[in-house]
PDB file of N, CA and C in Angstrom:
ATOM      1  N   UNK A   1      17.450 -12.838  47.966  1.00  0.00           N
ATOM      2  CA  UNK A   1      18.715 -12.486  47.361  1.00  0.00           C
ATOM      3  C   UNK A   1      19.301 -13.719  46.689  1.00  0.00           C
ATOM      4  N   UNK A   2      19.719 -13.491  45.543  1.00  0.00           N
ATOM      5  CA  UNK A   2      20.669 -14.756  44.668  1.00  0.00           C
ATOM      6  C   UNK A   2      22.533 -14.224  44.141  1.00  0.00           C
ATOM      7  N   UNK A   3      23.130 -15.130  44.815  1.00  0.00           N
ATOM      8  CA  UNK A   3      24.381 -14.489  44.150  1.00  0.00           C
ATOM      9  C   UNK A   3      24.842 -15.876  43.690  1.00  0.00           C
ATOM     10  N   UNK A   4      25.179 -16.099  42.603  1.00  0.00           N
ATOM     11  CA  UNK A   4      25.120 -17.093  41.952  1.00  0.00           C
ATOM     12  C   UNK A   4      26.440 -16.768  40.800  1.00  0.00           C
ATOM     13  N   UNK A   5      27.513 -18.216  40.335  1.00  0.00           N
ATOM     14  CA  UNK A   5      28.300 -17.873  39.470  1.00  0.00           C
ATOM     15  C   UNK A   5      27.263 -18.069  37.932  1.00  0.00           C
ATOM     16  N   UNK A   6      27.089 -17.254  36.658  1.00  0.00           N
ATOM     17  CA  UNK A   6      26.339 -17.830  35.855  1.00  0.00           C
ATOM     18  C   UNK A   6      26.479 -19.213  34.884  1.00  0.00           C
ATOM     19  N   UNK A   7      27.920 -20.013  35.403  1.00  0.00           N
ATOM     20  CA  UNK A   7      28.188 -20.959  34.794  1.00  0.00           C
ATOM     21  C   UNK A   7      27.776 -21.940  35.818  1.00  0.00           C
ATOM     22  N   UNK A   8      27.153 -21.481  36.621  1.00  0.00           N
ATOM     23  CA  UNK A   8      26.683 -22.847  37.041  1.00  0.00           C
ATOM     24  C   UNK A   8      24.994 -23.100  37.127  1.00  0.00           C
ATOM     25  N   UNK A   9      24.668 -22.093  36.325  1.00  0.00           N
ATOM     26  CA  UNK A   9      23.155 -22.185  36.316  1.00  0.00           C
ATOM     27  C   UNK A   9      22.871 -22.671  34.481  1.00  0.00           C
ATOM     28  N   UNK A  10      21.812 -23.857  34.671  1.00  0.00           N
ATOM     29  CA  UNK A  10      21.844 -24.794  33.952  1.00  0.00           C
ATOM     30  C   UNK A  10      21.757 -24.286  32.773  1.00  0.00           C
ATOM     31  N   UNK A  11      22.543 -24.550  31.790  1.00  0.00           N
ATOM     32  CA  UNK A  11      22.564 -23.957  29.736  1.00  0.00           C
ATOM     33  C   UNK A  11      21.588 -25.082  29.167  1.00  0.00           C
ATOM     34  N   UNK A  12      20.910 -24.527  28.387  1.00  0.00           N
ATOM     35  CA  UNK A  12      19.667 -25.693  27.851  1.00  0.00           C
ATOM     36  C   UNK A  12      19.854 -24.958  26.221  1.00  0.00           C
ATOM     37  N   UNK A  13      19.181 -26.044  25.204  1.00  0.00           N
ATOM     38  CA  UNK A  13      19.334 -25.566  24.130  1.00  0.00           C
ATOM     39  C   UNK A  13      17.815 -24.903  23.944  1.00  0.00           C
ATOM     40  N   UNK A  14      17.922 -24.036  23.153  1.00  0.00           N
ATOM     41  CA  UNK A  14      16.770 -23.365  22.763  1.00  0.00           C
ATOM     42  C   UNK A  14      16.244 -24.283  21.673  1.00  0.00           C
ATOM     43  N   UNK A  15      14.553 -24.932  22.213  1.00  0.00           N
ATOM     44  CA  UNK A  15      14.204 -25.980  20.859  1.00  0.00           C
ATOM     45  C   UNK A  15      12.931 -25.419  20.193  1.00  0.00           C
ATOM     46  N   UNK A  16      12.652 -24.058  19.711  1.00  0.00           N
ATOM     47  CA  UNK A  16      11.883 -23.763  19.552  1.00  0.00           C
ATOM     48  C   UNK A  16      12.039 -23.600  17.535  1.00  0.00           C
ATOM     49  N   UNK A  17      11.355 -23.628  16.854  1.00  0.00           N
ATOM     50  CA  UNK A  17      11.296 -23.956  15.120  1.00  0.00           C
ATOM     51  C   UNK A  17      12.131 -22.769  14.852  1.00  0.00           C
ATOM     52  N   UNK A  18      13.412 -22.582  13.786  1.00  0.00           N
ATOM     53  CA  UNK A  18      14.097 -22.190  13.580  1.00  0.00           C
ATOM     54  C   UNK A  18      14.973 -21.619  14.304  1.00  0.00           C
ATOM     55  N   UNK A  19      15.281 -22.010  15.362  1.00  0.00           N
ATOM     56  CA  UNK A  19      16.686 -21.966  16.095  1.00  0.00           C
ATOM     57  C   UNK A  19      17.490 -22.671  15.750  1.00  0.00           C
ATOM     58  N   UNK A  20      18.525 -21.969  15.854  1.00  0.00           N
ATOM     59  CA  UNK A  20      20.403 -23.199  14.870  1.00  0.00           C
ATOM     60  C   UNK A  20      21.111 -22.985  16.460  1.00  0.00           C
ATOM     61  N   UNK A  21      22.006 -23.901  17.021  1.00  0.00           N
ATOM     62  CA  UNK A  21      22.910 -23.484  17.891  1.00  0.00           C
ATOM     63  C   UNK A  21      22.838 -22.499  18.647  1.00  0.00           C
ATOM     64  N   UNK A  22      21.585 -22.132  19.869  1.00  0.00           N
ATOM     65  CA  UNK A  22      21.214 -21.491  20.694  1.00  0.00           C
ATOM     66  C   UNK A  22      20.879 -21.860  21.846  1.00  0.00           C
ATOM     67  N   UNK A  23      21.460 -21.185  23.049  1.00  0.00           N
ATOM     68  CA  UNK A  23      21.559 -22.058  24.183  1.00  0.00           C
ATOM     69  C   UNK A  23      21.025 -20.725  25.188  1.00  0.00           C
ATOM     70  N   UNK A  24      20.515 -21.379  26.597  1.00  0.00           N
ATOM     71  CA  UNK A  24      19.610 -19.728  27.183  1.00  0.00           C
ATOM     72  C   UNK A  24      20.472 -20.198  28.659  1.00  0.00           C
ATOM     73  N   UNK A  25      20.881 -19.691  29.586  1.00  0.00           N
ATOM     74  CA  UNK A  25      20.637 -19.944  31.235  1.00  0.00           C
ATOM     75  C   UNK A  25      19.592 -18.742  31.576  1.00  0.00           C
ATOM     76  N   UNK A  26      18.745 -19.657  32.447  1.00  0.00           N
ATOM     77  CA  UNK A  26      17.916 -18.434  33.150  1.00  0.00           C
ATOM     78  C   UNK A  26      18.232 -18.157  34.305  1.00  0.00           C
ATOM     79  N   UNK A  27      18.933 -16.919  34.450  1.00  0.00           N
ATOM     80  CA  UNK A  27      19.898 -16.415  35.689  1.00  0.00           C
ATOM     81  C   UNK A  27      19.071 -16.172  36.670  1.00  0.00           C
ATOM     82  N   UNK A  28      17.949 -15.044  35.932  1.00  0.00           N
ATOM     83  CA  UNK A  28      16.926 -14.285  37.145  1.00  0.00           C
ATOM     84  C   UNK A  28      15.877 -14.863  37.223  1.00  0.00           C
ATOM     85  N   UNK A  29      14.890 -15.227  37.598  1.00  0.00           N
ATOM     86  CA  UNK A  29      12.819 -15.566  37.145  1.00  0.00           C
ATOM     87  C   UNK A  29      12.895 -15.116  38.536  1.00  0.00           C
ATOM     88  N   UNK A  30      11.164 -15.422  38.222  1.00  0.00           N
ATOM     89  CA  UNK A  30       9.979 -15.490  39.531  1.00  0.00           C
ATOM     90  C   UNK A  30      10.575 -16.047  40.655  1.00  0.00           C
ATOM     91  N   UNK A  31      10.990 -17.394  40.136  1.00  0.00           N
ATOM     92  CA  UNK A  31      11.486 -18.296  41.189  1.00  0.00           C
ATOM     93  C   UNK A  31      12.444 -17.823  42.273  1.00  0.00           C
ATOM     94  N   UNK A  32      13.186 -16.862  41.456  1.00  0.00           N
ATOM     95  CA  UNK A  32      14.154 -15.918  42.707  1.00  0.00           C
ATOM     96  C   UNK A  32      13.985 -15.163  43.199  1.00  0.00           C
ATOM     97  N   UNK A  33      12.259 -14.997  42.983  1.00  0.00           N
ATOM     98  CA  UNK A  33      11.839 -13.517  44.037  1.00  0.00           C
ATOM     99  C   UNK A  33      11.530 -12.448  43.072  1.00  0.00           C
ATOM    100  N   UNK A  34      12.398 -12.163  41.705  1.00  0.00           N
ATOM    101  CA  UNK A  34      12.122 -11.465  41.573  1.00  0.00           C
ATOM    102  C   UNK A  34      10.653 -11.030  40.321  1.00  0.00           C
ATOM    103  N   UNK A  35      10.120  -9.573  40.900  1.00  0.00           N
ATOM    104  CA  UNK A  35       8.812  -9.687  40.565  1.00  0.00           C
ATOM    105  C   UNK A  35       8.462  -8.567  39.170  1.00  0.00           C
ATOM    106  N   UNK A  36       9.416  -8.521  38.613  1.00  0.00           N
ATOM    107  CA  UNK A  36       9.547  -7.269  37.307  1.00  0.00           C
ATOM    108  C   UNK A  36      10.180  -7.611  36.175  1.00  0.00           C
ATOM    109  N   UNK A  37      11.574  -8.237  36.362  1.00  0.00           N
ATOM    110  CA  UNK A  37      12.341  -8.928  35.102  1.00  0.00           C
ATOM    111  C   UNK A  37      12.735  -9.926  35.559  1.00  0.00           C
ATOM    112  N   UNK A  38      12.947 -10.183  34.618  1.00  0.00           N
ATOM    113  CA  UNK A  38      13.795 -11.638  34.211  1.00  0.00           C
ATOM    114  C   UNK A  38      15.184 -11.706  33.742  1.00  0.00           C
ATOM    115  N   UNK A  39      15.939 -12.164  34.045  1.00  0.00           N
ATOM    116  CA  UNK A  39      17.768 -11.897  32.741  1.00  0.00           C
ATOM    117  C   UNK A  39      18.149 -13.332  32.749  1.00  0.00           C
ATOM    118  N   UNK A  40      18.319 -13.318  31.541  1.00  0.00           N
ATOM    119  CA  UNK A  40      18.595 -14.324  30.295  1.00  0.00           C
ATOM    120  C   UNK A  40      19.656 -14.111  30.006  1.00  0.00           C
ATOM    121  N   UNK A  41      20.917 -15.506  29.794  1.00  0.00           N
ATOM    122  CA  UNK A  41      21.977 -15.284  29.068  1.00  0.00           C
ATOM    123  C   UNK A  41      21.706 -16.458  27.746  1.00  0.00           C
ATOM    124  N   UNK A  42      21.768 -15.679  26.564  1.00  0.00           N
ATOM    125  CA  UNK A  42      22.304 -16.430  25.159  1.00  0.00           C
ATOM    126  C   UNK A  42      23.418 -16.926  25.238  1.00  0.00           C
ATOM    127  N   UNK A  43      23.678 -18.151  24.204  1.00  0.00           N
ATOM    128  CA  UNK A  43      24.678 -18.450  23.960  1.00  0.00           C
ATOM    129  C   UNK A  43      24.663 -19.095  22.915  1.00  0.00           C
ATOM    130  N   UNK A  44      24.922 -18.076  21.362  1.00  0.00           N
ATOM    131  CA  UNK A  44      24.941 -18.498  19.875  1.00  0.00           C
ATOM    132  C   UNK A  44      26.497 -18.987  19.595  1.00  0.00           C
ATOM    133  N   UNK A  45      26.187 -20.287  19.015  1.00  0.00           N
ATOM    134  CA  UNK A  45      27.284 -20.579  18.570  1.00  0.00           C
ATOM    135  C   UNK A  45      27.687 -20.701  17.230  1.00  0.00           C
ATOM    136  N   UNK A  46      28.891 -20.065  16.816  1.00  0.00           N
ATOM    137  CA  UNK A  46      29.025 -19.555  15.315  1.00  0.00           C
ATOM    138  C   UNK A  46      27.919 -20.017  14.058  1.00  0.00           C
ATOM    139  N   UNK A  47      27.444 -19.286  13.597  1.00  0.00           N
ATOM    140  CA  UNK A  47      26.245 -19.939  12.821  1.00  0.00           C
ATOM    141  C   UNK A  47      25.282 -20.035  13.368  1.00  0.00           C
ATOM    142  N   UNK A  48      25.167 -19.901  14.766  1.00  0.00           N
ATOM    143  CA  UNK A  48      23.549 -20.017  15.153  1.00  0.00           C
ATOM    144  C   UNK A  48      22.548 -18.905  15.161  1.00  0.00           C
ATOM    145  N   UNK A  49      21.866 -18.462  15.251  1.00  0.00           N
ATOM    146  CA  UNK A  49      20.539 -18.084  15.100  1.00  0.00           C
ATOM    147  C   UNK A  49      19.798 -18.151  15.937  1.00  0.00           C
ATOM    148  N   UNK A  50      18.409 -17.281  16.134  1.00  0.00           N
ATOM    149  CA  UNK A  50      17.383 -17.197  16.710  1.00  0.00           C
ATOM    150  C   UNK A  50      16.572 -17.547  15.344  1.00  0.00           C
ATOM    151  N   UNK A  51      15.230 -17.543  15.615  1.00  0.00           N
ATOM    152  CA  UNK A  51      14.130 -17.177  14.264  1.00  0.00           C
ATOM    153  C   UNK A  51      14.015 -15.584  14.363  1.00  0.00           C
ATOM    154  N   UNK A  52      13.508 -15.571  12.949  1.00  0.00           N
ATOM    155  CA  UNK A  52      12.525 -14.053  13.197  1.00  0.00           C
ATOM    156  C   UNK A  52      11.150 -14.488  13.836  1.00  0.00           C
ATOM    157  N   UNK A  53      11.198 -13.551  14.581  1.00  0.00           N
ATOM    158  CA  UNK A  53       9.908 -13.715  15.679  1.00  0.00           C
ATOM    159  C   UNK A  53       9.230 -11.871  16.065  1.00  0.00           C
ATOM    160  N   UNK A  54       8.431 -12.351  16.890  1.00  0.00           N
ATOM    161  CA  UNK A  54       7.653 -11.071  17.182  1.00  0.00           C
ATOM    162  C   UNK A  54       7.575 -11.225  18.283  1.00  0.00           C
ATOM    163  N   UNK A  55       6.955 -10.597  19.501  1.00  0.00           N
ATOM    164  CA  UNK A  55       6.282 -11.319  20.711  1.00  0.00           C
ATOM    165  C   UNK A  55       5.775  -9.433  21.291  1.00  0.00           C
ATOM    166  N   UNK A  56       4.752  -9.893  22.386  1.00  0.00           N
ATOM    167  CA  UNK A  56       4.450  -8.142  22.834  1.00  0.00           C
ATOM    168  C   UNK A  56       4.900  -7.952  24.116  1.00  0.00           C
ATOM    169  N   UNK A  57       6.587  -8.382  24.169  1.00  0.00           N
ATOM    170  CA  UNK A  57       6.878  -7.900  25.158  1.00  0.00           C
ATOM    171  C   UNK A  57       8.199  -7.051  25.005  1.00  0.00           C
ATOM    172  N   UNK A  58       8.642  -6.037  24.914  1.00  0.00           N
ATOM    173  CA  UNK A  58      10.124  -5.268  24.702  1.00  0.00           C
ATOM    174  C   UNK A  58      11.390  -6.430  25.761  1.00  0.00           C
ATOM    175  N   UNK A  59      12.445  -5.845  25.229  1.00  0.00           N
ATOM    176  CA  UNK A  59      13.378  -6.489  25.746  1.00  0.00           C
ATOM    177  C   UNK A  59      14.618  -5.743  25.574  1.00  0.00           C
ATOM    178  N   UNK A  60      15.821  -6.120  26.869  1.00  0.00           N
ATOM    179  CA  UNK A  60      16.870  -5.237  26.509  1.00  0.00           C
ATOM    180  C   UNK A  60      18.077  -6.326  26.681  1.00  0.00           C
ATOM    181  N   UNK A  61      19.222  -5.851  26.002  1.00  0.00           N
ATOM    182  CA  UNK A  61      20.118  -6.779  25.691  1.00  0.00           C
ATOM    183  C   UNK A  61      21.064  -5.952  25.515  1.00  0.00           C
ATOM    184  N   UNK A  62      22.113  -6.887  26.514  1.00  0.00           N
ATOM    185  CA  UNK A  62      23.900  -6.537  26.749  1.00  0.00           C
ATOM    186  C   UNK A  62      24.615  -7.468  26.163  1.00  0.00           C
ATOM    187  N   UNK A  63      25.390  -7.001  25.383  1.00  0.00           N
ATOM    188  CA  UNK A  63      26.564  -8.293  23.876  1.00  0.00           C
ATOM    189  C   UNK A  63      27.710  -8.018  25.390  1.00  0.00           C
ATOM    190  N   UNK A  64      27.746  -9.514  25.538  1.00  0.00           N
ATOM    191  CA  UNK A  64      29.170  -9.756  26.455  1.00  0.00           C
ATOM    192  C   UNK A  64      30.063 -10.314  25.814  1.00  0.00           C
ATOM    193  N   UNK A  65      30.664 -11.041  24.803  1.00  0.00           N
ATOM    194  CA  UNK A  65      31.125 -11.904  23.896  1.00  0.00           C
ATOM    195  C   UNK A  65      30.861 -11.886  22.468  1.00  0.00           C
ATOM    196  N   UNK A  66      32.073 -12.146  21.354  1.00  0.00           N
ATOM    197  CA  UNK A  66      31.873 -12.170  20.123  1.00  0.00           C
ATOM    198  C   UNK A  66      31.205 -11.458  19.473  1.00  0.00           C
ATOM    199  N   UNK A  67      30.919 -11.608  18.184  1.00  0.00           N
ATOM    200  CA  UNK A  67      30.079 -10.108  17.108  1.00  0.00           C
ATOM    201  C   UNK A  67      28.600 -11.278  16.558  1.00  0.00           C
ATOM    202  N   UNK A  68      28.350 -10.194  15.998  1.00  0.00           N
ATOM    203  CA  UNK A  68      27.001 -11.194  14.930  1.00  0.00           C
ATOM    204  C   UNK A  68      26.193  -9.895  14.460  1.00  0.00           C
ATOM    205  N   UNK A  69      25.306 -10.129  14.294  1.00  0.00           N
ATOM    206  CA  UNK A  69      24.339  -9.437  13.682  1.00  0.00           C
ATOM    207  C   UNK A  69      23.091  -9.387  14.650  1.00  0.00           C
ATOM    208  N   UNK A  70      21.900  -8.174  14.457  1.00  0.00           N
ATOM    209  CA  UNK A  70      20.441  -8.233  14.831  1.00  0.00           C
ATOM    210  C   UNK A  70      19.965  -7.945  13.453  1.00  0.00           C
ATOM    211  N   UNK A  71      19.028  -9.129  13.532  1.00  0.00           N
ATOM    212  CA  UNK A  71      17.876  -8.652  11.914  1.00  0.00           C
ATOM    213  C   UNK A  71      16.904  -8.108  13.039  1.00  0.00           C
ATOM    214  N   UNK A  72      16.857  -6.652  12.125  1.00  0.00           N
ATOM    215  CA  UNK A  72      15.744  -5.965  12.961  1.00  0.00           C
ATOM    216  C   UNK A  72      14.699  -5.275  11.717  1.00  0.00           C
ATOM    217  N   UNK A  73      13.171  -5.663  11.695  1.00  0.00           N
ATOM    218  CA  UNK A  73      12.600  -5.477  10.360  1.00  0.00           C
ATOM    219  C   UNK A  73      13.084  -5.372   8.916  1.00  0.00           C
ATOM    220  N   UNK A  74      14.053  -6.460   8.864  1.00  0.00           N
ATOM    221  CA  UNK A  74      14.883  -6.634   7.837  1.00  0.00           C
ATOM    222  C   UNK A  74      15.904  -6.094   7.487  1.00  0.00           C
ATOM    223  N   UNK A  75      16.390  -4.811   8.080  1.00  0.00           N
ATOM    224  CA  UNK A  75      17.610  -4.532   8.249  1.00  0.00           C
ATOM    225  C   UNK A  75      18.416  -5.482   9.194  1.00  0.00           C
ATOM    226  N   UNK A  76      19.801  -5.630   8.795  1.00  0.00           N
ATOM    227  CA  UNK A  76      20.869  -5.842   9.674  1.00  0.00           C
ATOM    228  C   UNK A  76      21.839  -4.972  10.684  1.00  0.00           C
ATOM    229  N   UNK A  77      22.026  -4.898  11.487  1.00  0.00           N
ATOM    230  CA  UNK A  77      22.782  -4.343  12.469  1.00  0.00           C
ATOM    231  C   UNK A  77      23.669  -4.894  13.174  1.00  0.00           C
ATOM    232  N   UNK A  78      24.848  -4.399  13.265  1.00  0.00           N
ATOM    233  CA  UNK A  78      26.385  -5.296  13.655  1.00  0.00           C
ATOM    234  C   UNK A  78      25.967  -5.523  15.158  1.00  0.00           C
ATOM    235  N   UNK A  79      26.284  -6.403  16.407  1.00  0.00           N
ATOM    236  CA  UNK A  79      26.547  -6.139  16.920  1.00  0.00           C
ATOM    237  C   UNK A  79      28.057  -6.964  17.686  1.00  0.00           C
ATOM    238  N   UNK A  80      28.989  -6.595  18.363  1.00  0.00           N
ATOM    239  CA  UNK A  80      29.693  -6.613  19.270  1.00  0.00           C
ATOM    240  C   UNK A  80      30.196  -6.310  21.060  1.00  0.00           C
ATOM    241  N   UNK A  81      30.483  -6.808  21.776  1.00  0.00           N
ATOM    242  CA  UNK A  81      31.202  -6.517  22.943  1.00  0.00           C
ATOM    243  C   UNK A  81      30.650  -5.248  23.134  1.00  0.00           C
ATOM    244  N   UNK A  82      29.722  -5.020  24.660  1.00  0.00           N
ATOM    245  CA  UNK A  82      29.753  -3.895  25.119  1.00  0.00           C
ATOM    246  C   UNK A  82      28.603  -2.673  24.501  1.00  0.00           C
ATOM    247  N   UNK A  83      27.915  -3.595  23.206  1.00  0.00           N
ATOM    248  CA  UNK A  83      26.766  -3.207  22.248  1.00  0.00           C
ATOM    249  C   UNK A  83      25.283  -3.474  23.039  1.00  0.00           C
ATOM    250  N   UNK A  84      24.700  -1.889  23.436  1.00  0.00           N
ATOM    251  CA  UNK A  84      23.385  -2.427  24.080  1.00  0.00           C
ATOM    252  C   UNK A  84      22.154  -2.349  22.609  1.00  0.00           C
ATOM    253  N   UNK A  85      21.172  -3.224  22.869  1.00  0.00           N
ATOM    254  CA  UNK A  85      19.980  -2.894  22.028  1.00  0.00           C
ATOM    255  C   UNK A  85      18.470  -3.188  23.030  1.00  0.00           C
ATOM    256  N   UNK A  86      17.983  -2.444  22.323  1.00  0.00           N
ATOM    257  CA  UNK A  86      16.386  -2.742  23.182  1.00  0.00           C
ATOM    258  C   UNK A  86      15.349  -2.556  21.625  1.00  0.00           C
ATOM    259  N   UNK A  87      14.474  -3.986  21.901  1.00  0.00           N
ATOM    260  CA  UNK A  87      14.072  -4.182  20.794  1.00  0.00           C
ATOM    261  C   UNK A  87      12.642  -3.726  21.303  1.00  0.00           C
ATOM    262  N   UNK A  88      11.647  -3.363  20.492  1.00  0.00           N
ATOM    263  CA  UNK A  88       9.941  -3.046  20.940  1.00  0.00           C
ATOM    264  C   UNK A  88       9.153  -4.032  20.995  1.00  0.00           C
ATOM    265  N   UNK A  89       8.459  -4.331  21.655  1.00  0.00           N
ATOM    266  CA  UNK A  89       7.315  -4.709  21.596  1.00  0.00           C
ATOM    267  C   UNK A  89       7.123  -4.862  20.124  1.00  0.00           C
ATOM    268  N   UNK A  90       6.538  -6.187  19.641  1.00  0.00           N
ATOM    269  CA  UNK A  90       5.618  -6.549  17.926  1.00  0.00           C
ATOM    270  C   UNK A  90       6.625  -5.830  17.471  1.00  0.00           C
ATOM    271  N   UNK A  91       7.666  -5.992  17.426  1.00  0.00           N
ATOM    272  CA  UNK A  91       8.584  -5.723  15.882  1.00  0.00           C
ATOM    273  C   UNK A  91       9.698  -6.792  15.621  1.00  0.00           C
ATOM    274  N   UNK A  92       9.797  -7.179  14.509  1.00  0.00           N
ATOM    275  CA  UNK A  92      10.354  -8.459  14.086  1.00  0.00           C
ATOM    276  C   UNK A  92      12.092  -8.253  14.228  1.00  0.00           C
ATOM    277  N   UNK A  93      12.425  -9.772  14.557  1.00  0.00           N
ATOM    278  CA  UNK A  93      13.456  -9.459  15.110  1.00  0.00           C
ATOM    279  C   UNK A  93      14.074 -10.911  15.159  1.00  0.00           C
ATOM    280  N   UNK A  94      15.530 -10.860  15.416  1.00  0.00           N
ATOM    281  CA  UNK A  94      16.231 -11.946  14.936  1.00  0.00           C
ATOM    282  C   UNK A  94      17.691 -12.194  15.406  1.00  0.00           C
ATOM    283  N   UNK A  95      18.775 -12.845  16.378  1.00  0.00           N
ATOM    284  CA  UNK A  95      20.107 -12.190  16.658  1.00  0.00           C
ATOM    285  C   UNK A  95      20.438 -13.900  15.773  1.00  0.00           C
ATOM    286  N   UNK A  96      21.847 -13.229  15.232  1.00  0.00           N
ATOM    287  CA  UNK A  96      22.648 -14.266  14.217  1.00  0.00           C
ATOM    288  C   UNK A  96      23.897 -14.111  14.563  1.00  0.00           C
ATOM    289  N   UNK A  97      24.469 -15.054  14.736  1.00  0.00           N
ATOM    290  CA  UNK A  97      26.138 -15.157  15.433  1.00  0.00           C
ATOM    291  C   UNK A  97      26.867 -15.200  13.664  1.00  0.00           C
ATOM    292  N   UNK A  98      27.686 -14.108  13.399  1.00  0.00           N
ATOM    293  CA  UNK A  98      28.131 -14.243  12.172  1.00  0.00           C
ATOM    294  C   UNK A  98      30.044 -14.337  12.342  1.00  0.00           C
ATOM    295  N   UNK A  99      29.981 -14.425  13.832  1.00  0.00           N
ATOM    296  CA  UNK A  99      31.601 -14.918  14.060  1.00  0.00           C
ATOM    297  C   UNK A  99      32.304 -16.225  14.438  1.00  0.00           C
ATOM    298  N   UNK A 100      33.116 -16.573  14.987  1.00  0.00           N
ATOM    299  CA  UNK A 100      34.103 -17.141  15.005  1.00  0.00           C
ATOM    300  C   UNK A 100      34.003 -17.848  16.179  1.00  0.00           C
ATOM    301  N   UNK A 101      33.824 -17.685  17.217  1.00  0.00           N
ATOM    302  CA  UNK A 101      34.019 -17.623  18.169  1.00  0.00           C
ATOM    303  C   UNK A 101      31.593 -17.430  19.501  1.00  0.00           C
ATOM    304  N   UNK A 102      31.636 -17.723  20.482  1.00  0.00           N
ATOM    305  CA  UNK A 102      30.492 -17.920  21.140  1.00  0.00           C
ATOM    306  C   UNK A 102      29.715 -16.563  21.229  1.00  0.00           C
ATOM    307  N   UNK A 103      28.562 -16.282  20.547  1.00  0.00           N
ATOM    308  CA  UNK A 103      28.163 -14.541  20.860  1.00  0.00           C
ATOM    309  C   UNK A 103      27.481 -15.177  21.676  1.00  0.00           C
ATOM    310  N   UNK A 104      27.560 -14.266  22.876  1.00  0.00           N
ATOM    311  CA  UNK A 104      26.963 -14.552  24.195  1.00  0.00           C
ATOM    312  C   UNK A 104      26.658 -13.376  24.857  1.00  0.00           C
ATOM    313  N   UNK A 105      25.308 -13.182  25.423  1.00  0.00           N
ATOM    314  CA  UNK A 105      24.360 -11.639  25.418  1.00  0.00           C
ATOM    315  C   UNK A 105      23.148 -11.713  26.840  1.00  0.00           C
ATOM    316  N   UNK A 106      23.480 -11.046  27.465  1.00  0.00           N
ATOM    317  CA  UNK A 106      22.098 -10.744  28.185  1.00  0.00           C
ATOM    318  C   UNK A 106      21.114 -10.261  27.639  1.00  0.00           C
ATOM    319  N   UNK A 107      20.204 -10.913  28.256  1.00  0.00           N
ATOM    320  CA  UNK A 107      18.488 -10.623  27.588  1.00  0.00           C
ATOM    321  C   UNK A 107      17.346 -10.253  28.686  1.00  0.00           C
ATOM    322  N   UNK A 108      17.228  -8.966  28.890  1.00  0.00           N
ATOM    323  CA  UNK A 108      16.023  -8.782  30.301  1.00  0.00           C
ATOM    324  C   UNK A 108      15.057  -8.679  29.725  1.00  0.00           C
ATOM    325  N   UNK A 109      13.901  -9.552  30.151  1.00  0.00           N
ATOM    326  CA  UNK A 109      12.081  -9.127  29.792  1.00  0.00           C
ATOM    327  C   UNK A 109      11.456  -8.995  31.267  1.00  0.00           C
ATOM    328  N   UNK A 110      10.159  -8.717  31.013  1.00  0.00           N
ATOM    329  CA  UNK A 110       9.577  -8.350  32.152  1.00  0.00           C
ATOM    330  C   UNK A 110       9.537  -9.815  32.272  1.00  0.00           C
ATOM    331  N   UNK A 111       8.936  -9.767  33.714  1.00  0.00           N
ATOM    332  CA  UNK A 111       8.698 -11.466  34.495  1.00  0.00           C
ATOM    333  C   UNK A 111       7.615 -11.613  33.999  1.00  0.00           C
ATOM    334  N   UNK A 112       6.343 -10.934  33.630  1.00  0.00           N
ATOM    335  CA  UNK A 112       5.236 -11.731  32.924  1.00  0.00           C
ATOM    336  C   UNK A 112       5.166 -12.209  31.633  1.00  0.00           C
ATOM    337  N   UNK A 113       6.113 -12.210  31.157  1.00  0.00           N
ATOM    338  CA  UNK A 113       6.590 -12.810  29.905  1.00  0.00           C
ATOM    339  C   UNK A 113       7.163 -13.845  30.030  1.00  0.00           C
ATOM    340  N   UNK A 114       7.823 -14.717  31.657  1.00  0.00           N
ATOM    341  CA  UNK A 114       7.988 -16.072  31.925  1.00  0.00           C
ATOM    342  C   UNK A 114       6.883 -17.022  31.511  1.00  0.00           C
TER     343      UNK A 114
END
């Protein structure tokens, strides 16, 4: 069992090629036992970015904070506060903070994708 505040679990910047102002805590892993997902908190800061990327693992995501965008196969899609998305497996994809203020989002993948 982990009950943990999430501000005190360590924020690292995301340094992977085309990331702008992206920051991850890893709330859940392996390491805590658990053996199915993982949850990830983002933390884009105005202007920041992910890359477009692919990967073959689906993922689901809760907007807790601020608006921005998902590039999702080249469309754009708003998102805001309280906005769920679940992206597929191999389809291109992208979250962009287009506000003011910290978009900050849960991100669950399976644990073999640690």
């Amino acid at each position: 069992m982990k009950i943990i505040d999430s501000g005190e679990v360590a924020k690292k910047p995301v340094e992977i090629d085309g990331a702008q102002g992206v920051h991850i805590r890893w709330l859940i892993t392996k390491q805590d036992g658990a053996q199915n997902f993982a949850m990830r908190m983002f933390e884009l800061q105005p202007g920041g970015h992910t890359p477009l990327h692919v990967h073959p693992h689906e993922h689901e995501v809760f907007i807790l904070e601020g608006s921005g965008v998902l590039v999702y196969e080249g469309a754009e899609h708003r998102l805001e506060p309280g906005y769920v998305v679940f992206v597929p497996p191999e389809k291109e994809h992208s979250f962009r903070n287009t506000g003011d203020s910290v978009l900050k989002f849960l991100c669950l993948i399976p644990a073999s994708a640690c």
